[in-house]
C-alpha atoms as a PDB file:
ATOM      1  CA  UNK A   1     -19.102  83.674  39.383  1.00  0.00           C
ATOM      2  CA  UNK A   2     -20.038  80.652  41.165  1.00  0.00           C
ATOM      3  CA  UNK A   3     -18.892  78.222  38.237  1.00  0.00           C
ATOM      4  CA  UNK A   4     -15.312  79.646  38.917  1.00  0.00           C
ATOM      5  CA  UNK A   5     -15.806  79.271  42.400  1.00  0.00           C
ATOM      6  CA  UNK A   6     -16.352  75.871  42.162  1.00  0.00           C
ATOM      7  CA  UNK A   7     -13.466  75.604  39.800  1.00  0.00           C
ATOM      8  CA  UNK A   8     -11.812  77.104  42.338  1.00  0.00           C
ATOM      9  CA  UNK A   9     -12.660  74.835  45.092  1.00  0.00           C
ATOM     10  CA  UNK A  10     -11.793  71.777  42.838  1.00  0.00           C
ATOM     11  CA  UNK A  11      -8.372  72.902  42.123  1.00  0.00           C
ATOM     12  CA  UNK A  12      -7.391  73.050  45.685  1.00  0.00           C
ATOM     13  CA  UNK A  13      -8.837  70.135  46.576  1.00  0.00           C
ATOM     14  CA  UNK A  14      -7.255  68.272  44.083  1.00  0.00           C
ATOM     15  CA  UNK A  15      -3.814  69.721  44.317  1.00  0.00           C
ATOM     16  CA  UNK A  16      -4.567  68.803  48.187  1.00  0.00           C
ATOM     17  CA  UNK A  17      -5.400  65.351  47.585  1.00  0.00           C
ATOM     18  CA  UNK A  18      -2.609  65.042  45.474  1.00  0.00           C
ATOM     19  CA  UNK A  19      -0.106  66.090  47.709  1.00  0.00           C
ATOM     20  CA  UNK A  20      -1.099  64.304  50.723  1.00  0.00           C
ATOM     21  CA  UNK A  21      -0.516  61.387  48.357  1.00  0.00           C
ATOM     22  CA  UNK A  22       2.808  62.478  47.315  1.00  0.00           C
ATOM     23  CA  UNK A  23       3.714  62.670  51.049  1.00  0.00           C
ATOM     24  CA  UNK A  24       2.034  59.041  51.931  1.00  0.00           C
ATOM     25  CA  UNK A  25       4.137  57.882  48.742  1.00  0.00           C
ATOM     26  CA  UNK A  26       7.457  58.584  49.920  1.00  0.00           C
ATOM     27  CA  UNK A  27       7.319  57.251  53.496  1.00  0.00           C
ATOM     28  CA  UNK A  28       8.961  54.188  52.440  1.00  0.00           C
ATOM     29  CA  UNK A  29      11.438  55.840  50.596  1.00  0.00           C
ATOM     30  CA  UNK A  30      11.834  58.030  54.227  1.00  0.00           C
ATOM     31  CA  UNK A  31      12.060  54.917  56.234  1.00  0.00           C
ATOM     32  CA  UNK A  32      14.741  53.329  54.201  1.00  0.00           C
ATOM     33  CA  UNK A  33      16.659  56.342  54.681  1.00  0.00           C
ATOM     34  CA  UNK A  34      15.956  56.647  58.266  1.00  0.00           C
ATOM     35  CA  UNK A  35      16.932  53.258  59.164  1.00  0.00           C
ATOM     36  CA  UNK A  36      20.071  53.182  56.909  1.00  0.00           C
ATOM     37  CA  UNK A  37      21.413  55.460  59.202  1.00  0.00           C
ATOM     38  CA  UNK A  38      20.041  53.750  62.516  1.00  0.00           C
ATOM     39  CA  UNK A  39      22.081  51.761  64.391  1.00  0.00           C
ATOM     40  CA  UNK A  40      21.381  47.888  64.427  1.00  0.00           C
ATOM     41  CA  UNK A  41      20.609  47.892  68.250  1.00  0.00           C
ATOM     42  CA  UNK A  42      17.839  50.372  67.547  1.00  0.00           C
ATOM     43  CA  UNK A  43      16.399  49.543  64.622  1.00  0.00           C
ATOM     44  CA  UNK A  44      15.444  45.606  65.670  1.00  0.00           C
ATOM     45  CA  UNK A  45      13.489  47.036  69.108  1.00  0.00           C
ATOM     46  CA  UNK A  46       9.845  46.649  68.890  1.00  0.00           C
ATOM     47  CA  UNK A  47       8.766  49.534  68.694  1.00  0.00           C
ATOM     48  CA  UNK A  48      12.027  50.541  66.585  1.00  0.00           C
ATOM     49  CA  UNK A  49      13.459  53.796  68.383  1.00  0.00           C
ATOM     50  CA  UNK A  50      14.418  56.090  66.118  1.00  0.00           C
ATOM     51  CA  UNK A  51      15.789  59.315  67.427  1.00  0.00           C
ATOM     52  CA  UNK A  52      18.185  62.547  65.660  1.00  0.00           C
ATOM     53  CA  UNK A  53      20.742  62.087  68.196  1.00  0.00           C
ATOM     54  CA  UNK A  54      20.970  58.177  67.432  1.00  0.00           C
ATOM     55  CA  UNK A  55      21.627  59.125  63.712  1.00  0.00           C
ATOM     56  CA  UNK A  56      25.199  56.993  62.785  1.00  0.00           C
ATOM     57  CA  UNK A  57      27.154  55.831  59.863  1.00  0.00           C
ATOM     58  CA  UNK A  58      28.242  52.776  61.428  1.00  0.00           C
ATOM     59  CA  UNK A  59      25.635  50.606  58.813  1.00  0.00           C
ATOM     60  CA  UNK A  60      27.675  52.056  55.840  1.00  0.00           C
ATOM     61  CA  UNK A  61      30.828  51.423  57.713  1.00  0.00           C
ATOM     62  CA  UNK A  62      30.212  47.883  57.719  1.00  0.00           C
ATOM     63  CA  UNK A  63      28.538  47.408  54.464  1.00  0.00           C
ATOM     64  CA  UNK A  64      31.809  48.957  53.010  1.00  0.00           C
ATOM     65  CA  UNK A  65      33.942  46.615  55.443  1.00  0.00           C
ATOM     66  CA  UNK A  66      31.894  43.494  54.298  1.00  0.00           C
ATOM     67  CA  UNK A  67      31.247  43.324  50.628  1.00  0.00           C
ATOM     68  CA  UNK A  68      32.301  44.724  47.634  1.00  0.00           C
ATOM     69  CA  UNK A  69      29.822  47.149  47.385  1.00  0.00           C
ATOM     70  CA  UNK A  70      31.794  49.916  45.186  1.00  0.00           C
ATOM     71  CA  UNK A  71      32.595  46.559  42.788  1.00  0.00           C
ATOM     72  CA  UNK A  72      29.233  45.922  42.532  1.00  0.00           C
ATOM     73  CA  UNK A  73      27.811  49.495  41.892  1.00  0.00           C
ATOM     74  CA  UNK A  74      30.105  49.327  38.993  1.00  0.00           C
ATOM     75  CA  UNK A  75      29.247  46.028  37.749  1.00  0.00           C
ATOM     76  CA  UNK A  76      25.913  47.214  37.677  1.00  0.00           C
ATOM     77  CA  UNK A  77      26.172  50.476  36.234  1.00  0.00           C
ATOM     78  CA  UNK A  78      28.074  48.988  33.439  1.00  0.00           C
ATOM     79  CA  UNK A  79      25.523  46.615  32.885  1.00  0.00           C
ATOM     80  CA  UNK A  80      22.841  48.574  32.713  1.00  0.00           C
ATOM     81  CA  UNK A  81      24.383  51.660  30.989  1.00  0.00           C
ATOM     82  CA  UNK A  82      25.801  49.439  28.019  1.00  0.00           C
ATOM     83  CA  UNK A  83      22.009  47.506  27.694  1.00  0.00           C
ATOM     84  CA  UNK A  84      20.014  50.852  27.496  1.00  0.00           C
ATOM     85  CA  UNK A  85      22.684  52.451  24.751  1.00  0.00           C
ATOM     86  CA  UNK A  86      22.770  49.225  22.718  1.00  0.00           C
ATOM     87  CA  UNK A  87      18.839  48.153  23.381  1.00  0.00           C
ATOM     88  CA  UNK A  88      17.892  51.942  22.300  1.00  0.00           C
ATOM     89  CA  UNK A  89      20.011  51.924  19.154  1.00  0.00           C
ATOM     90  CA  UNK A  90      18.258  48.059  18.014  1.00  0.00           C
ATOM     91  CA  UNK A  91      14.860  48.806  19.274  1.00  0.00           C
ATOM     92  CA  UNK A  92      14.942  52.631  17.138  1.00  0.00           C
ATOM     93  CA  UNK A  93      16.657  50.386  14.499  1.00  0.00           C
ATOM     94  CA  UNK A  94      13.637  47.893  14.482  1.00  0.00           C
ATOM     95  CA  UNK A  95      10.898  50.147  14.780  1.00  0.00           C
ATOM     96  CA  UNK A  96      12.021  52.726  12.044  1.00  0.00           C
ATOM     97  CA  UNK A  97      11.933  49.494   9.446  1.00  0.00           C
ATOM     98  CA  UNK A  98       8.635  48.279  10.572  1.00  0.00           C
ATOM     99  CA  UNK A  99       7.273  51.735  10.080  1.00  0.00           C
ATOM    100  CA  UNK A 100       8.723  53.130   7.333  1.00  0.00           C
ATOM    101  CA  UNK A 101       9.655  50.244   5.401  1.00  0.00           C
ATOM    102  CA  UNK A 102       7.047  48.102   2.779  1.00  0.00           C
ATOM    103  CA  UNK A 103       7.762  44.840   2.579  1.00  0.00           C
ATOM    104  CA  UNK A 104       6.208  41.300   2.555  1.00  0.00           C
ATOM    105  CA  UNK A 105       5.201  40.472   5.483  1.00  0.00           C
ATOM    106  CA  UNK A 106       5.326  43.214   7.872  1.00  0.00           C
ATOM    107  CA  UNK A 107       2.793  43.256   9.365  1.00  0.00           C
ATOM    108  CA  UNK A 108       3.120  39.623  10.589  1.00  0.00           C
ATOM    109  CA  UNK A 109       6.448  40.348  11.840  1.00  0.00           C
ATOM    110  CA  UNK A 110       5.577  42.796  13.778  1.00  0.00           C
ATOM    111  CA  UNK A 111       2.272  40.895  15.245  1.00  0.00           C
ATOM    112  CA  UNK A 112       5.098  37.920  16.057  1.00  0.00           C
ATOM    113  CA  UNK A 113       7.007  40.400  17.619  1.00  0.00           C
ATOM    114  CA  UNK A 114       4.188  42.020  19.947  1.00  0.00           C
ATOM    115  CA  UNK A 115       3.154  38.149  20.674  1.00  0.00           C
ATOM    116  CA  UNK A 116       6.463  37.959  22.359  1.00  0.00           C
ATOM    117  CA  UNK A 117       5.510  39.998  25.021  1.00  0.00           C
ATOM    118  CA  UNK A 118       2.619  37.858  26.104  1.00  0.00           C
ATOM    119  CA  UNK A 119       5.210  34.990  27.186  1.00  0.00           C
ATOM    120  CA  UNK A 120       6.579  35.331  30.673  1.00  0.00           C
ATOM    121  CA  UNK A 121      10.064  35.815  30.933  1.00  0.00           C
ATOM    122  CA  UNK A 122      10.572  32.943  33.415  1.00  0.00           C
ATOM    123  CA  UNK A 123       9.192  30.465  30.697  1.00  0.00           C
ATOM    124  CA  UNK A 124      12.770  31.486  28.469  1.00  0.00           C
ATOM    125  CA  UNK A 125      15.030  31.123  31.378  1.00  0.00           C
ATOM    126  CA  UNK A 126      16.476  27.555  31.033  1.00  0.00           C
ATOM    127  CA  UNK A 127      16.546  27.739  27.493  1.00  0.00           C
ATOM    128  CA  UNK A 128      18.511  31.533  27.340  1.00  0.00           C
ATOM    129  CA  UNK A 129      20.532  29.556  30.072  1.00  0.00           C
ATOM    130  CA  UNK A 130      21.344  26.377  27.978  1.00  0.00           C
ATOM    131  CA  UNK A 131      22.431  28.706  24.739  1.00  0.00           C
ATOM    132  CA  UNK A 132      24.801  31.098  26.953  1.00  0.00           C
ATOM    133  CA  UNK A 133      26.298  27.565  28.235  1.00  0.00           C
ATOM    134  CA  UNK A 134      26.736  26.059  24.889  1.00  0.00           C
ATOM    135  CA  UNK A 135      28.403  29.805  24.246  1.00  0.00           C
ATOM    136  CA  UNK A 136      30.778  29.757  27.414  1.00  0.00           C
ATOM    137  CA  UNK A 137      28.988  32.616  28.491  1.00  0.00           C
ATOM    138  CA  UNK A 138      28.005  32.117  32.057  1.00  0.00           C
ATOM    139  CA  UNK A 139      29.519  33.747  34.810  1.00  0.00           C
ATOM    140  CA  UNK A 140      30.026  36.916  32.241  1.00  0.00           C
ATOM    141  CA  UNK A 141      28.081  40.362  31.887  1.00  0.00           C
ATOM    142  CA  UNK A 142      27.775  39.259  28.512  1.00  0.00           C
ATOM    143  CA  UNK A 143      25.047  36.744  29.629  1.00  0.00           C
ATOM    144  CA  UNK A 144      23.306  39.444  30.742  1.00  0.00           C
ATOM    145  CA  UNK A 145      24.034  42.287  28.364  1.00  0.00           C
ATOM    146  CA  UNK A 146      23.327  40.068  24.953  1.00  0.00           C
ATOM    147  CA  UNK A 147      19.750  38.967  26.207  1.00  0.00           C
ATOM    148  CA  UNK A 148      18.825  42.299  26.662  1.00  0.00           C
ATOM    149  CA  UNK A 149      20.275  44.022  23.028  1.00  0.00           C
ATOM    150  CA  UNK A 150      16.465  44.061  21.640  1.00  0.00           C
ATOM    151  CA  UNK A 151      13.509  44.441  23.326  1.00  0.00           C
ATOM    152  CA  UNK A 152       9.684  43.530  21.966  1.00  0.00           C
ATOM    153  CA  UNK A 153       8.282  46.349  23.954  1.00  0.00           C
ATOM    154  CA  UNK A 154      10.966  48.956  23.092  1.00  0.00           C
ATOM    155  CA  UNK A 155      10.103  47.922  19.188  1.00  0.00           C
ATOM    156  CA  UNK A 156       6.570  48.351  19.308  1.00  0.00           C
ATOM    157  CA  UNK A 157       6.942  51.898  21.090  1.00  0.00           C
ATOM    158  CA  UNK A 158       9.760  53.243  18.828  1.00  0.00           C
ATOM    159  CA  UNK A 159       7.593  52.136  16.048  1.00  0.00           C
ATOM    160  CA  UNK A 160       4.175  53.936  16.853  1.00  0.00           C
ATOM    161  CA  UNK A 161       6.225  57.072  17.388  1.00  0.00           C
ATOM    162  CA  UNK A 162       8.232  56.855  14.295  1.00  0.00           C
ATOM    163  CA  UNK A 163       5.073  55.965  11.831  1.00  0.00           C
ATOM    164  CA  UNK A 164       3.798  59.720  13.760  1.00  0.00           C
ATOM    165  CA  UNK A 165       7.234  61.267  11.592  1.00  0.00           C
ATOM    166  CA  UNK A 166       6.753  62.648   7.721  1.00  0.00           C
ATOM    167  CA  UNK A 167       7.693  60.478   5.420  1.00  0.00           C
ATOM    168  CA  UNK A 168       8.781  63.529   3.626  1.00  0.00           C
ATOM    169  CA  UNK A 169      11.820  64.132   5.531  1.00  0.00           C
ATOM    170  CA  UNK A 170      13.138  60.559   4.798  1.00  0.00           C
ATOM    171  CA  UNK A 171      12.520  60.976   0.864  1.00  0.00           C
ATOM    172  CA  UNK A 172      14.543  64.285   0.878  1.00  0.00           C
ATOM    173  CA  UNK A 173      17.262  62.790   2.938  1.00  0.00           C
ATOM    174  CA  UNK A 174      17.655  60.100  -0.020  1.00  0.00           C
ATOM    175  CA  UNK A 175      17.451  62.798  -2.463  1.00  0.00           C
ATOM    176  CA  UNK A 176      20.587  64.630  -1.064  1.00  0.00           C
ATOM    177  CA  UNK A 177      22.360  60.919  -1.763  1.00  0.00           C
ATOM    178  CA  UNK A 178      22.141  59.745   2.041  1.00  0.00           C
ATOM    179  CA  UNK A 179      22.444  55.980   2.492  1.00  0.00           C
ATOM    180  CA  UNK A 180      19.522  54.123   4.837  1.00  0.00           C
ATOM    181  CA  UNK A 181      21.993  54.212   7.754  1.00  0.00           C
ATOM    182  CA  UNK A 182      22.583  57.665   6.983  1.00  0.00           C
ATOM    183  CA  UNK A 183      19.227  58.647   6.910  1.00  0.00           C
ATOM    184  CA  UNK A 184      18.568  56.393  10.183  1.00  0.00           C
ATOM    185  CA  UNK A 185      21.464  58.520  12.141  1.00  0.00           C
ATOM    186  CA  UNK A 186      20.987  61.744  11.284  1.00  0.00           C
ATOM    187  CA  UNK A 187      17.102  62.152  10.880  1.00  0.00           C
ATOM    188  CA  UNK A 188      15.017  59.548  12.530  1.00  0.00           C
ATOM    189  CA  UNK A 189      17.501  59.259  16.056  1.00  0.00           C
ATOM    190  CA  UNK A 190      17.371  62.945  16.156  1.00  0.00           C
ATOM    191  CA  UNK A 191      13.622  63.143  15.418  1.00  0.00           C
ATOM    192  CA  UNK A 192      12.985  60.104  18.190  1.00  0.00           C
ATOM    193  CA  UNK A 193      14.801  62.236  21.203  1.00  0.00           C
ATOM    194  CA  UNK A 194      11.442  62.264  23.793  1.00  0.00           C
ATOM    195  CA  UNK A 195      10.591  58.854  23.135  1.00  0.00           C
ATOM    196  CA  UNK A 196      14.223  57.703  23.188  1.00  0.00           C
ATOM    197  CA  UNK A 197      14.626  59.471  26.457  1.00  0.00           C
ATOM    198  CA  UNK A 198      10.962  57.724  27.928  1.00  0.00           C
ATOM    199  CA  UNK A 199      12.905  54.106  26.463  1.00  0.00           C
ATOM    200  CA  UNK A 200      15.933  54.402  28.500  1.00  0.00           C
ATOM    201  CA  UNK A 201      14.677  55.154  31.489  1.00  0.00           C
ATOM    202  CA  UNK A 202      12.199  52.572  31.421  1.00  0.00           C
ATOM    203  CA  UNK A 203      15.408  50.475  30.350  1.00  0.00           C
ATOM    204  CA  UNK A 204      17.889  51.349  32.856  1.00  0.00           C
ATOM    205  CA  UNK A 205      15.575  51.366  35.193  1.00  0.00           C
ATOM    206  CA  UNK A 206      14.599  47.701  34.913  1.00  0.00           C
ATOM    207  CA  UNK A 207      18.264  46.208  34.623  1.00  0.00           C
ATOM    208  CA  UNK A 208      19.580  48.176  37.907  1.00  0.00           C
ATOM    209  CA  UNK A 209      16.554  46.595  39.600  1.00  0.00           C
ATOM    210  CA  UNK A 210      17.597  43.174  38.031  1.00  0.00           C
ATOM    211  CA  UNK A 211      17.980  40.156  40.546  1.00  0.00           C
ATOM    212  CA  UNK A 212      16.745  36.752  39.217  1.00  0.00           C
ATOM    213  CA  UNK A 213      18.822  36.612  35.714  1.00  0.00           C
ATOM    214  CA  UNK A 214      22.139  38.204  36.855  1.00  0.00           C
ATOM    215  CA  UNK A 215      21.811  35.706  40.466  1.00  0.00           C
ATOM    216  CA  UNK A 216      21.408  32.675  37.723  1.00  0.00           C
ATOM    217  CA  UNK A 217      24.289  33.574  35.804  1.00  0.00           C
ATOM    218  CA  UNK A 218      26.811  35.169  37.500  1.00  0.00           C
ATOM    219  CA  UNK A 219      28.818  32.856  40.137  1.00  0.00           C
ATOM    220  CA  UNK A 220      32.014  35.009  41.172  1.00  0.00           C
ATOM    221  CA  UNK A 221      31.394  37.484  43.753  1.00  0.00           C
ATOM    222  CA  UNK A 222      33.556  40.437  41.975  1.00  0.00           C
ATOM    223  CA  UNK A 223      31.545  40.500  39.065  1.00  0.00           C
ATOM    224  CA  UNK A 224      27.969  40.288  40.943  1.00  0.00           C
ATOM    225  CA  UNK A 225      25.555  43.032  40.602  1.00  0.00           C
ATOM    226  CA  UNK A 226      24.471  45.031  43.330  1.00  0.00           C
ATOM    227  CA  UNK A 227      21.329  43.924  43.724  1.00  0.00           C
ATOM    228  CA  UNK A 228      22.894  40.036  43.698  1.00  0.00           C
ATOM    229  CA  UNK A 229      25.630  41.108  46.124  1.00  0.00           C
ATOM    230  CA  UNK A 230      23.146  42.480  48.744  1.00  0.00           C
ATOM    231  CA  UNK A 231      21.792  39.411  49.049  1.00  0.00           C
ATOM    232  CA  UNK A 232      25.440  37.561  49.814  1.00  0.00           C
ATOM    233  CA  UNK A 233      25.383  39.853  52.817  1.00  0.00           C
ATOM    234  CA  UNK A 234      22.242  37.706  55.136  1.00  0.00           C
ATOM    235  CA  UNK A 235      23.677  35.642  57.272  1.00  0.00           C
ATOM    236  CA  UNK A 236      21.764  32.148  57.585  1.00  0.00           C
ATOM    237  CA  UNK A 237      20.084  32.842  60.719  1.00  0.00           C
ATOM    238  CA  UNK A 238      20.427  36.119  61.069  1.00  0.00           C
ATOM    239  CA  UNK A 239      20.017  39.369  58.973  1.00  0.00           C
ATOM    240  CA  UNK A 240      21.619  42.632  59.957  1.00  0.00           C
ATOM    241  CA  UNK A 241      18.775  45.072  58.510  1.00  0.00           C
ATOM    242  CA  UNK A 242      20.673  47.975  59.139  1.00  0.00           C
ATOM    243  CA  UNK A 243      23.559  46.738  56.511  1.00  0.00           C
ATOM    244  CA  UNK A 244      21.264  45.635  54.044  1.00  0.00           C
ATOM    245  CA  UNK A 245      18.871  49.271  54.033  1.00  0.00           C
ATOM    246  CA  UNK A 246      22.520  50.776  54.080  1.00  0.00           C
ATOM    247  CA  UNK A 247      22.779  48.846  50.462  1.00  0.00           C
ATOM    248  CA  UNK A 248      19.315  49.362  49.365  1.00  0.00           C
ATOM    249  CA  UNK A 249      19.591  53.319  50.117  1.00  0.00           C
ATOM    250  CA  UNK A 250      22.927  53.316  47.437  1.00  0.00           C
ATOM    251  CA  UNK A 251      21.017  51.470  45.420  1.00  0.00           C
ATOM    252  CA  UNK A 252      17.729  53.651  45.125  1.00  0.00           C
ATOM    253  CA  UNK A 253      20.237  56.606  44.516  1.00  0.00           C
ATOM    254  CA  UNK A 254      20.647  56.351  40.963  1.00  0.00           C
ATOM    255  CA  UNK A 255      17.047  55.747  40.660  1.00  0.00           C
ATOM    256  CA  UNK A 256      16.625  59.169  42.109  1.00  0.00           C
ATOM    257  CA  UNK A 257      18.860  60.950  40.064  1.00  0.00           C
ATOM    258  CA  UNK A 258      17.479  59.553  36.923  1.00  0.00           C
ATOM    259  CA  UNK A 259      14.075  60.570  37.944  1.00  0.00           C
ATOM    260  CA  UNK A 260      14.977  63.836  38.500  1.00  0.00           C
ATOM    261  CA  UNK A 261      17.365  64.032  35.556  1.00  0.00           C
ATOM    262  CA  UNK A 262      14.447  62.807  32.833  1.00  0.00           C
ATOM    263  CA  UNK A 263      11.283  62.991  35.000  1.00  0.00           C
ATOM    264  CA  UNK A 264      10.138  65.550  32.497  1.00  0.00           C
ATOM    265  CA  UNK A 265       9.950  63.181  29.638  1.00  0.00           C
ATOM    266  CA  UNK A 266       8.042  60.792  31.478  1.00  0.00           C
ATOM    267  CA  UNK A 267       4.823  62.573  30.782  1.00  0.00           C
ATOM    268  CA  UNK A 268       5.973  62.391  27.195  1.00  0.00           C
ATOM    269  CA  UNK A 269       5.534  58.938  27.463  1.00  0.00           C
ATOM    270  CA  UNK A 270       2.476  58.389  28.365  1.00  0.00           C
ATOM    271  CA  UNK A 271       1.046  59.657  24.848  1.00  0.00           C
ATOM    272  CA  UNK A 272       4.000  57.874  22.926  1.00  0.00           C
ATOM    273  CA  UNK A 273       2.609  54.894  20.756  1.00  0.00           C
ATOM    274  CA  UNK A 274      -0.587  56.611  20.894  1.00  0.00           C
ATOM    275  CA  UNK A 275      -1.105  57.436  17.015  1.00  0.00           C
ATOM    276  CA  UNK A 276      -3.011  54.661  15.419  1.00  0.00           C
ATOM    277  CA  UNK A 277      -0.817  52.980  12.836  1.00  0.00           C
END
């Protein structure tokens, strides 16, 4: 009786603790709302005044007036849509041949490719730069979409969960006649749905949220990304807060839905890549 007492006590506790944390966690997110839809008079007081009655539109007003903010939420959409489909399909692609395919050298390959990830991406900067100008690439998505096609980490994780599948499966499917692509299609993509789903949100999560590459690359203001574009919109010696947590709130609601679209998987994918292989 008194273990399940203390059982007891634990639970609520934790769940307790855990939701106080929840709560303390999303008072940014609350604050960016909040002052998105406070007036600029308001918000720059000290203490900021904050009140229901004060609660205006005029920041998204003005962002819309401003910049070409539903241009730039397309731009990056696009962008990061078209990298997760493509990035998904090569990094499944990659990972099913290190795993289920024997070959010289394999194992090499795929220590090269992990060593990738231990360079910092700021060391490859001027040299992806140079290649996309030699290509008369810049000032395109395509210098930022064909950077992005493969991905060392998306490899490695599509092949720990692949190596988990039976290799049965595979030698039936080339029984029945099916080609390797065949076989890659309609049995492993299928098979890799969770960890597929994990992938692309990690994926489109980091190129909405990316600023330094598409800034470098992209010079004409109708094809900047949103997170670029918000940053066209401070003034030199003064920044209008209110516009720019106006921009941040649009951009953080994608994030949301995503989250709440695939949040389910993301448990899955803390165990992916866990089998030993």
């Amino acid at each position: 009786m008194s273990r399940n007492w203390l059982r007891a006590v634990f639970v609520v506790v934790a769940y307790s603790v855990l939701t106080l944390w929840a709560i303390f966690s999303l008072i940014p997110l609350l604050w960016l709302f909040v002052s998105a839809l406070t007036p600029q008079d308001y918000l720059m007081r000290i203490p900021p005044i904050i009140r229901v009655s004060d609660i205006s539109l005029s920041n998204f007003t003005e962002l819309f007036t401003r910049g070409q903010i539903v241009r730039w939420f397309l731009n990056s959409f696009y962008i990061a849509a078209t990298v997760t489909v493509l990035q998904l399909f090569f990094d499944a692609l990659g990972g099913y041949v290190l795993a289920k395919k024997d070959f010289p050298g394999r194992k090499w390959i795929f220590a090269a490719i992990l060593g990738t990830m231990m360079i910092p991406p700021q060391v490859t900067l001027v040299p992806t730069f140079l290649i996309l100008s030699k290509a008369h690439l810049i000032d395109t998505h395509l210098s930022i979409i064909i950077p992005q096609l493969v991905g060392a980490f998306g490899i490695f994780m599509m092949r720990q969960y692949i190596s988990s599948l039976p290799s049965e499966l595979l030698d039936a499917a080339r029984i029945d006649g099916a080609s390797e692509f065949s076989t890659f299609v309609k049995i492993i993509l299928p098979l890799t749905g969770p960890a597929l789903a994990v992938l692309g949100i990690f994926i489109f999560v980091a190129n909405w949220n990316s600023f330094l590459w598409p800034l470098i690359v992209l010079n004409s203001p109708s094809k900047f990304t949103l997170q670029v574009g918000l940053s066209t919109l401070q003034d030199q010696y003064v920044t209008d807060y209110g516009i720019l947590m106006a921009g941040a709130a649009i951009a953080a609601i994608p994030m949301i839905a995503v989250f709440f679209a695939f949040g389910k998987h993301m448990t899955k994918g803390l165990t992916v890549g866990a089998i030993k292989g």
